[in-house]
C-alpha atoms as a PDB file:
ATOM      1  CA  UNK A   1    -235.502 -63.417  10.770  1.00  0.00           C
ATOM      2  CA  UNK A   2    -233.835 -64.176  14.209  1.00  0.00           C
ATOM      3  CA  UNK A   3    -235.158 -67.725  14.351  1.00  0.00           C
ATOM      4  CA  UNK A   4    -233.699 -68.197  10.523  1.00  0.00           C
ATOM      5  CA  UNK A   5    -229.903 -66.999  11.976  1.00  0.00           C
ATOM      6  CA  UNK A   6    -229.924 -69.216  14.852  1.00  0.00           C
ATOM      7  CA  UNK A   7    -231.518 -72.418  12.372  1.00  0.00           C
ATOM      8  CA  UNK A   8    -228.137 -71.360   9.958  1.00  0.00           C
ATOM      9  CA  UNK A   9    -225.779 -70.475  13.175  1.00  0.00           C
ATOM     10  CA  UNK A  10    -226.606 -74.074  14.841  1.00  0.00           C
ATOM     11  CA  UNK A  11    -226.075 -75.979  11.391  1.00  0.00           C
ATOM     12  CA  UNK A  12    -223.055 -73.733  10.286  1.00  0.00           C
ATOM     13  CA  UNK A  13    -221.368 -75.268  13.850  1.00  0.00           C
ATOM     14  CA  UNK A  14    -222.860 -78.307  13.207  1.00  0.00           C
ATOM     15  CA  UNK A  15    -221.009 -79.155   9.862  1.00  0.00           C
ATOM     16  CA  UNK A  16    -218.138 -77.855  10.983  1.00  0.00           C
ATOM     17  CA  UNK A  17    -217.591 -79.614  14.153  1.00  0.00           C
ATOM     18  CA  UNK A  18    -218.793 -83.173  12.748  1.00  0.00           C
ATOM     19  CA  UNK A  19    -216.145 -82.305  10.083  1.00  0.00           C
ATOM     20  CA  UNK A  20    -212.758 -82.254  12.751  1.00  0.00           C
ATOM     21  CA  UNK A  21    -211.059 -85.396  13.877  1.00  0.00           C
ATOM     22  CA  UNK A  22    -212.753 -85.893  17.195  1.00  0.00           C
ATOM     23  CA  UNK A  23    -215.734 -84.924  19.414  1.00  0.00           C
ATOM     24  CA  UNK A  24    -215.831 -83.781  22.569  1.00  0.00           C
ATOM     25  CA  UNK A  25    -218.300 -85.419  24.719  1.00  0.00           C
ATOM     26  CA  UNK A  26    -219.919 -84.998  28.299  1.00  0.00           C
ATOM     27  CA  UNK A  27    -219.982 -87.897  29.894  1.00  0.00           C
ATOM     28  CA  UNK A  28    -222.876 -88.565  33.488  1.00  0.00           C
ATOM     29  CA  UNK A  29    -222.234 -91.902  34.601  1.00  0.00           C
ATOM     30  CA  UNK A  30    -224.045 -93.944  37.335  1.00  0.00           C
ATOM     31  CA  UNK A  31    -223.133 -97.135  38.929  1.00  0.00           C
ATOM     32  CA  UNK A  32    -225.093 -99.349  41.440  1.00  0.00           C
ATOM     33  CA  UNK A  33    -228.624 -98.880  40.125  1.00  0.00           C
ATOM     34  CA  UNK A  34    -230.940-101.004  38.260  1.00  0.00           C
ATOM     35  CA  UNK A  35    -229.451 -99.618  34.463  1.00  0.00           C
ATOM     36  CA  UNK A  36    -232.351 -98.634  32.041  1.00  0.00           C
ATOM     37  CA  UNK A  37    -235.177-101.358  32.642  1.00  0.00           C
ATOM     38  CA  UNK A  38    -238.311-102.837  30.929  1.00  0.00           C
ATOM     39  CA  UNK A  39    -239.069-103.392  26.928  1.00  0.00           C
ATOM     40  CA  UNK A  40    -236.847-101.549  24.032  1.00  0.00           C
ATOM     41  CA  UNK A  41    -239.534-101.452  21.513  1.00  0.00           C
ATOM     42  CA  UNK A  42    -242.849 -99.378  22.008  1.00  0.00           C
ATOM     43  CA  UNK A  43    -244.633-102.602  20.649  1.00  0.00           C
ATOM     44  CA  UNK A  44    -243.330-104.813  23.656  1.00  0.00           C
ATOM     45  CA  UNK A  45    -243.870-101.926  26.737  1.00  0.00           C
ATOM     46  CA  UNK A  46    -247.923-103.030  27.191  1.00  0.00           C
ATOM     47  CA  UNK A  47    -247.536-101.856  30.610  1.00  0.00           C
ATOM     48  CA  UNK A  48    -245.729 -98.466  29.715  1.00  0.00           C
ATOM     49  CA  UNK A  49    -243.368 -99.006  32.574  1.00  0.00           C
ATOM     50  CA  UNK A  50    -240.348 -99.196  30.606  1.00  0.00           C
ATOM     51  CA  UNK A  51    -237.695 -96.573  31.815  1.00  0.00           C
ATOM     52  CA  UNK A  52    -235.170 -97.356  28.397  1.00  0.00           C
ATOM     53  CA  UNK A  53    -237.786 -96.167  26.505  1.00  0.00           C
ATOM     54  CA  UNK A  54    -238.842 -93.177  28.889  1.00  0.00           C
ATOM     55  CA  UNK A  55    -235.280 -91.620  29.057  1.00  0.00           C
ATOM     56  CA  UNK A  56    -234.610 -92.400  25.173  1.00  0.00           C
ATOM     57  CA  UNK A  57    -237.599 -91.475  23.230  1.00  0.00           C
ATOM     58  CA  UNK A  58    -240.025 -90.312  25.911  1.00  0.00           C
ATOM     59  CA  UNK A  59    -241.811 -86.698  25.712  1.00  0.00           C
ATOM     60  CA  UNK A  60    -242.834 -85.870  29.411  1.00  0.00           C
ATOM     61  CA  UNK A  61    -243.096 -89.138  30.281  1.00  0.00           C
ATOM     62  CA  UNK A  62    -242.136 -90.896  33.430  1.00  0.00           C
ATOM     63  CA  UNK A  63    -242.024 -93.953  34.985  1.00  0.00           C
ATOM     64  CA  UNK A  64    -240.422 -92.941  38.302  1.00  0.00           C
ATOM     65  CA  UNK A  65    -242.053 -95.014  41.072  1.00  0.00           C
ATOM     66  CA  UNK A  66    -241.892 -92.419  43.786  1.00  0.00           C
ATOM     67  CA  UNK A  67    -243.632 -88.868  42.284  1.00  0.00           C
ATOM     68  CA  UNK A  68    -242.069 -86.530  44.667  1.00  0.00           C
ATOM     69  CA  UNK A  69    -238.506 -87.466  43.389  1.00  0.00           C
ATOM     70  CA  UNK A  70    -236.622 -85.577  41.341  1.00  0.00           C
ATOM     71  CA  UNK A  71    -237.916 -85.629  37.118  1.00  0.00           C
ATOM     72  CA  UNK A  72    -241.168 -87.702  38.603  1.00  0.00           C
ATOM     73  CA  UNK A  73    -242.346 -85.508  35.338  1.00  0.00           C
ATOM     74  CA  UNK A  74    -240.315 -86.575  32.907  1.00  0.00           C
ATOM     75  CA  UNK A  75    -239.234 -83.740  31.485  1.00  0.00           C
ATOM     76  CA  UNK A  76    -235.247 -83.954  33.064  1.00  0.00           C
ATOM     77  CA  UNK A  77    -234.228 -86.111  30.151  1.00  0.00           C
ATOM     78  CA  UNK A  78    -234.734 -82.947  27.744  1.00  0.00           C
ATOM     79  CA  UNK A  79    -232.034 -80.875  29.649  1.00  0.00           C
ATOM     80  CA  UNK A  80    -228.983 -82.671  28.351  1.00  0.00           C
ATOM     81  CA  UNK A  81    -230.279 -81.845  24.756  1.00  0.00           C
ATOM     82  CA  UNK A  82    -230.142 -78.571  25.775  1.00  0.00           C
ATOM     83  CA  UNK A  83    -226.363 -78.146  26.238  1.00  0.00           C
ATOM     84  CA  UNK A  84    -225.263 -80.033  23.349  1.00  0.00           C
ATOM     85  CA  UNK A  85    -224.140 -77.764  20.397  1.00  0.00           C
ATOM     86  CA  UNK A  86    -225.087 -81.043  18.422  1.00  0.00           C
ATOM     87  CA  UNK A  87    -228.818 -81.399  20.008  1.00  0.00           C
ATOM     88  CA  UNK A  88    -227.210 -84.875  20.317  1.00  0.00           C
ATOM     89  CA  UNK A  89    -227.338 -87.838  23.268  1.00  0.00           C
ATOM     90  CA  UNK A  90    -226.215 -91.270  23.357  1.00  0.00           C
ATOM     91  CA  UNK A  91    -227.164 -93.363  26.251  1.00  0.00           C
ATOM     92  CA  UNK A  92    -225.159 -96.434  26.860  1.00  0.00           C
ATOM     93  CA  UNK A  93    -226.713 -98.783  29.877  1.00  0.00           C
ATOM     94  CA  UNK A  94    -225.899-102.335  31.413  1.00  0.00           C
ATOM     95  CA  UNK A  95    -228.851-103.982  33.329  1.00  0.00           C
ATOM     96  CA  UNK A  96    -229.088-107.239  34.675  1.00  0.00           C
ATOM     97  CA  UNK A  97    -231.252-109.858  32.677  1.00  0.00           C
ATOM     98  CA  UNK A  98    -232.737-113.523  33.937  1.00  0.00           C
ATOM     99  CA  UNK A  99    -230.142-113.858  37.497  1.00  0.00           C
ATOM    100  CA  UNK A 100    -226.830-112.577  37.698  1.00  0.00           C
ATOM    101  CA  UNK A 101    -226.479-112.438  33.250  1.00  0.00           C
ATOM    102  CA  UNK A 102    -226.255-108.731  32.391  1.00  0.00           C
ATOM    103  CA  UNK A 103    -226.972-107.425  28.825  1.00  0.00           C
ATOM    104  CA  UNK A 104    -225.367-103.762  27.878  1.00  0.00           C
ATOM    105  CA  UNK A 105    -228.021-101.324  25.712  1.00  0.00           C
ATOM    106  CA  UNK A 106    -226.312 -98.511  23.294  1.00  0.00           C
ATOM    107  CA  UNK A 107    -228.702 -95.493  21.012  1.00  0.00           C
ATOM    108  CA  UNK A 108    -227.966 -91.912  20.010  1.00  0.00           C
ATOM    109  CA  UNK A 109    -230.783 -89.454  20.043  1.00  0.00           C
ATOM    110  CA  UNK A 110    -231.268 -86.427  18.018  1.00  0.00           C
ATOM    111  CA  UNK A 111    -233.439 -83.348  17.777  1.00  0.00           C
ATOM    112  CA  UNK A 112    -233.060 -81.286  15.045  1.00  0.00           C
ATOM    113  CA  UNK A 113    -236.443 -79.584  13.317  1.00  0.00           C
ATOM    114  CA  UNK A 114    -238.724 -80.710  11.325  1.00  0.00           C
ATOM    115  CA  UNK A 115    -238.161 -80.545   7.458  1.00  0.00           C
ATOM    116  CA  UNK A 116    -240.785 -79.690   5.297  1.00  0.00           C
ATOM    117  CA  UNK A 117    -240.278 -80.556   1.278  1.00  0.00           C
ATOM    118  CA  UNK A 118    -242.806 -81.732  -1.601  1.00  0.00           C
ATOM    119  CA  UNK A 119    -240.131 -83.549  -2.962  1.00  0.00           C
ATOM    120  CA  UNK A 120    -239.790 -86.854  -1.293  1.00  0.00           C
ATOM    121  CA  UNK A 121    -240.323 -89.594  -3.742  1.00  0.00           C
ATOM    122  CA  UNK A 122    -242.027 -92.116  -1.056  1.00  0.00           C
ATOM    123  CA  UNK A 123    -244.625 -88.951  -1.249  1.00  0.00           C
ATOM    124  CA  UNK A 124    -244.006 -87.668   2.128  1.00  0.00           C
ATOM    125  CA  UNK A 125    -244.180 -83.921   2.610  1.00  0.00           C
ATOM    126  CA  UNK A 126    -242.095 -83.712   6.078  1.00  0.00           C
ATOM    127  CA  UNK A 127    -238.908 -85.474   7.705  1.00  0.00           C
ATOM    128  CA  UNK A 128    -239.824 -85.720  11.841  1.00  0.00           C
ATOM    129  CA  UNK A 129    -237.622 -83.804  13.979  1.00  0.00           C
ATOM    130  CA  UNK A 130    -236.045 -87.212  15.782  1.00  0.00           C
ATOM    131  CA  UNK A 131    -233.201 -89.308  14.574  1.00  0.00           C
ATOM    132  CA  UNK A 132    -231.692 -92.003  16.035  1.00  0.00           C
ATOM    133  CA  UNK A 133    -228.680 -94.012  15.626  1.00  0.00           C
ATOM    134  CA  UNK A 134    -229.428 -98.065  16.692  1.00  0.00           C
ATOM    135  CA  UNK A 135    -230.967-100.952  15.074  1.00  0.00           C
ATOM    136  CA  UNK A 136    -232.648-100.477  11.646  1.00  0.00           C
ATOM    137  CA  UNK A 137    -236.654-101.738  12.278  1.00  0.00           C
ATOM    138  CA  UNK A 138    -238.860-100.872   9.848  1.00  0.00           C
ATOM    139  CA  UNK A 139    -241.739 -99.754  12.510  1.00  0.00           C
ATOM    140  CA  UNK A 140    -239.371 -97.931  15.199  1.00  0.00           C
ATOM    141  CA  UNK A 141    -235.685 -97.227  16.219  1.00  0.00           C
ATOM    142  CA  UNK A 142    -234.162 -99.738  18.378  1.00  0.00           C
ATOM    143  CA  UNK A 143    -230.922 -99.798  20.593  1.00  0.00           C
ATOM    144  CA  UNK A 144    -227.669-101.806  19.569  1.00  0.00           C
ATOM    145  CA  UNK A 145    -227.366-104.812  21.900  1.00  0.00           C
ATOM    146  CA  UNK A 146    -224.110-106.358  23.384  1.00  0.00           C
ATOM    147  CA  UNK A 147    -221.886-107.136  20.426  1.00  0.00           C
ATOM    148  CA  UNK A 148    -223.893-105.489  17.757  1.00  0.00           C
ATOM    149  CA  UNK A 149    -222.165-102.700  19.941  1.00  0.00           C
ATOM    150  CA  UNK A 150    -219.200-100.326  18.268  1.00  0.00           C
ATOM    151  CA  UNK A 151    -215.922-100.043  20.717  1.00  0.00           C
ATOM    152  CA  UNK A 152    -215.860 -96.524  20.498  1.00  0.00           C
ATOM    153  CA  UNK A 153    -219.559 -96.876  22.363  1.00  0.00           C
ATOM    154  CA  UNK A 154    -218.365 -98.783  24.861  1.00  0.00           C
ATOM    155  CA  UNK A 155    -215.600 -97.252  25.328  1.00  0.00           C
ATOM    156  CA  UNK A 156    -217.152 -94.028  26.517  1.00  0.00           C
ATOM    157  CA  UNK A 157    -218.601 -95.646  29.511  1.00  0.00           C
ATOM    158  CA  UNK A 158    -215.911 -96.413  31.991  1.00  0.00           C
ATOM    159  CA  UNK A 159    -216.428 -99.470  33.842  1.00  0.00           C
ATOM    160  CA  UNK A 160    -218.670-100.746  31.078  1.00  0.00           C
ATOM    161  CA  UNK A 161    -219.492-103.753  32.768  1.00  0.00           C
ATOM    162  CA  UNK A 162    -220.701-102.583  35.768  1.00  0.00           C
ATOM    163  CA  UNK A 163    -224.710-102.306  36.006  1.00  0.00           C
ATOM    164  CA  UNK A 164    -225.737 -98.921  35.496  1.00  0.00           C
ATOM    165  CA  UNK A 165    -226.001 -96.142  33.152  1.00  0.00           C
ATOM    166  CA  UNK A 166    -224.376 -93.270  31.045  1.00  0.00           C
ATOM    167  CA  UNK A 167    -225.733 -90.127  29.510  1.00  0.00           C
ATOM    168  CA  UNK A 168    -223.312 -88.888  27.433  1.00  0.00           C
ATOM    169  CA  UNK A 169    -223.778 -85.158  25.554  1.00  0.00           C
ATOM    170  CA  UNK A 170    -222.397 -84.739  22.377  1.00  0.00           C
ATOM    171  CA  UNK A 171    -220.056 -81.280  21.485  1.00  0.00           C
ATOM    172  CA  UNK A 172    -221.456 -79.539  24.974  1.00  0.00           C
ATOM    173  CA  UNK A 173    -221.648 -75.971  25.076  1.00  0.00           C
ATOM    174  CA  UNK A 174    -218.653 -74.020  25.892  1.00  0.00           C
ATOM    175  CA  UNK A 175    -218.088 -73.828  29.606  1.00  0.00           C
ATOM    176  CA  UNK A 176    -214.395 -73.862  30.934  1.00  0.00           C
ATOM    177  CA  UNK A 177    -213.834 -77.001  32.759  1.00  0.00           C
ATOM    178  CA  UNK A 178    -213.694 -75.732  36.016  1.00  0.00           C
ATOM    179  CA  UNK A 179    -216.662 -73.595  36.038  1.00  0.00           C
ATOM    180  CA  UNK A 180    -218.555 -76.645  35.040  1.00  0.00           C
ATOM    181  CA  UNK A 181    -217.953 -79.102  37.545  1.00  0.00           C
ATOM    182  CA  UNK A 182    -218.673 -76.413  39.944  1.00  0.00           C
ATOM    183  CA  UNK A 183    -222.038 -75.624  38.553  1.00  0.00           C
ATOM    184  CA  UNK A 184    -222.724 -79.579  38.400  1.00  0.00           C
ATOM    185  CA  UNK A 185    -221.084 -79.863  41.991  1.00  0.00           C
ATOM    186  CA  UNK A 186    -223.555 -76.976  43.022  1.00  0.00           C
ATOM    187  CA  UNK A 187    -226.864 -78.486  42.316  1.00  0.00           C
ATOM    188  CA  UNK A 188    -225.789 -81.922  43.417  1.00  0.00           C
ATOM    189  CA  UNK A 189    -225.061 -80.521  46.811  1.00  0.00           C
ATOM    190  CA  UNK A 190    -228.089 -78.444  46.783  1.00  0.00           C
ATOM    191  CA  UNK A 191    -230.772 -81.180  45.714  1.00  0.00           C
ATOM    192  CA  UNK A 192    -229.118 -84.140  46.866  1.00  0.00           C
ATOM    193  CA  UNK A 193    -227.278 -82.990  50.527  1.00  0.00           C
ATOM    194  CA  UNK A 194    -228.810 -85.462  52.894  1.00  0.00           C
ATOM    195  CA  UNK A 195    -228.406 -88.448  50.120  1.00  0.00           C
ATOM    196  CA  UNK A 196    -224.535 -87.527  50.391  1.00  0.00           C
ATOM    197  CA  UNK A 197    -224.666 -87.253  54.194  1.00  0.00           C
ATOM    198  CA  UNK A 198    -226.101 -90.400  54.446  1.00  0.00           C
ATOM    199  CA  UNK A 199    -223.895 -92.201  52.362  1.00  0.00           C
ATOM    200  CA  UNK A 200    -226.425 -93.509  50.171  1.00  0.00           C
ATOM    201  CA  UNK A 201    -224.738 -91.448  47.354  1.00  0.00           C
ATOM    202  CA  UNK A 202    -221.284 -90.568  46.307  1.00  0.00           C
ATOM    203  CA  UNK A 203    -220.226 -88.523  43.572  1.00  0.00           C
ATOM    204  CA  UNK A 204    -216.718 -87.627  41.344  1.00  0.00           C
ATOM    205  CA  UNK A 205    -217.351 -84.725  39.493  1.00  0.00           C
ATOM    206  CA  UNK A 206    -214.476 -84.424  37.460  1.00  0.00           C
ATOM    207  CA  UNK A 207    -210.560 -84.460  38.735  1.00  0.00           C
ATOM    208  CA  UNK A 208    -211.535 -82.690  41.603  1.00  0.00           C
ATOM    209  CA  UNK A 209    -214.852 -82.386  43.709  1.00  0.00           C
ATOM    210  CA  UNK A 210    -215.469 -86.165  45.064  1.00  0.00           C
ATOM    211  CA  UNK A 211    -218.622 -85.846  46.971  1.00  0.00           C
ATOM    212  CA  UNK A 212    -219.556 -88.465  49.790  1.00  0.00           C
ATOM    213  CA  UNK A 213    -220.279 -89.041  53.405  1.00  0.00           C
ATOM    214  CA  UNK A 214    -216.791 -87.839  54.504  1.00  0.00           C
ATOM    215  CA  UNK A 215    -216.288 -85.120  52.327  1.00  0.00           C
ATOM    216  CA  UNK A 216    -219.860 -83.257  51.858  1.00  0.00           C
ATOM    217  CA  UNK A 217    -219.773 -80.693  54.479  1.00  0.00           C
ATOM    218  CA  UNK A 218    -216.423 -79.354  53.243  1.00  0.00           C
ATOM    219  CA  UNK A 219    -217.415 -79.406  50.115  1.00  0.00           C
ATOM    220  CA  UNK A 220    -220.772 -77.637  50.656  1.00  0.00           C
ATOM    221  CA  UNK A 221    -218.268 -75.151  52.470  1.00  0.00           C
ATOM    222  CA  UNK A 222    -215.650 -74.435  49.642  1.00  0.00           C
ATOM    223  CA  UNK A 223    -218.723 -75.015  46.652  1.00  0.00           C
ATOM    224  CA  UNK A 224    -222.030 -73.088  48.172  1.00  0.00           C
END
């Protein structure tokens, strides 16, 4: 069937990427925001206002304080699933903790498809669609934490110390460079123009398109 030669297409690609030297990888960064707040574990978040565990293993949940802003939904943190050839994420965020201490959060998220087999010995009959790279808990994955952290984790996150966040998209589907940062460029001027204008929001999309108070009209010019 169709849905059978896309399952074998994605895993053929799959094996064969994870199988080269390196991995290219899509990195969204953001600086000068609160970094992914509230508990890590399901257990702790009582008050379900935790936004780590929203973005990282939320389904269409949301804990956006305003609902008219953009992924008030929650259902934005599935897109960058969507362009990864590996259905793979890793999230990498520094937040601040008790005064001026910060504490830096690292998992890896991914979405495969549920397995179905009468053969598991712990007498199972299905392996869940999710897996997740982190802390090994016996009731629920859990991020890395500061040191516990590989370099190469950090090291994907420039400016690592700095509070904030980065979404970073494992093997992303082939786009050439250029035509990329344009389409990102695109929708940032398009959903976020007055933000820009403002100057409550500047952004470096690649080499190239730097997006802020002095440059957003020209850039709306060359771009849209």
């Amino acid at each position: 069937s169709y849905l059978e030669r896309t399952e074998q297409s994605f895993f053929r690609l799959a094996k064969e990427t994870i199988n080269q030297p390196s991995v290219t990888v899509l990195g969204i960064h953001d600086y000068g925001t609160t970094g992914l707040t509230g508990a890590i574990s399901h257990a702790e978040d009582l008050a379900q206002n935790s936004s780590w565990l929203a973005l990282t293993r939320g389904s269409g949940v949301s804990v956006n304080k305003q609902g008219g802003a953009g992924g008030s939904h929650g259902i934005g943190h599935n897109a960058p699933f969507a362009i990864s050839a590996l259905n793979t994420v890793l999230y990498v965020s520094t937040r601040e903790v008790e005064g001026e201490a910060t504490e830096t959060l690292f998992q890896a998220s991914m979405r495969l498809r549920t397995i179905q087999s009468h053969f598991f010995a712990d007498g199972h009959t299905s392996i869940a669609q999710y897996g997740y790279f982190g802390q090994v808990d016996a009731d629920e994955p859990l991020p890395l934490v500061d040191s516990d952290i590989p370099d190469w984790a950090i090291a994907l996150r420039p400016r690592a110390s700095e509070v904030g966040t980065s979404v970073l998209v494992a093997n992303p589907i082939q786009i050439p460079p250029e035509q990329l940062w344009l389409l990102i460029a695109g929708a940032a001027l398009t959903n976020f123009y007055v933000a820009f204008e403002t100057g409550h929001l500047s952004l470096q999309v690649g080499d190239r398109h730097l997006i802020n108070g002095d440059t957003v009209r020209e850039q709306w010019a060359s771009i849209i």
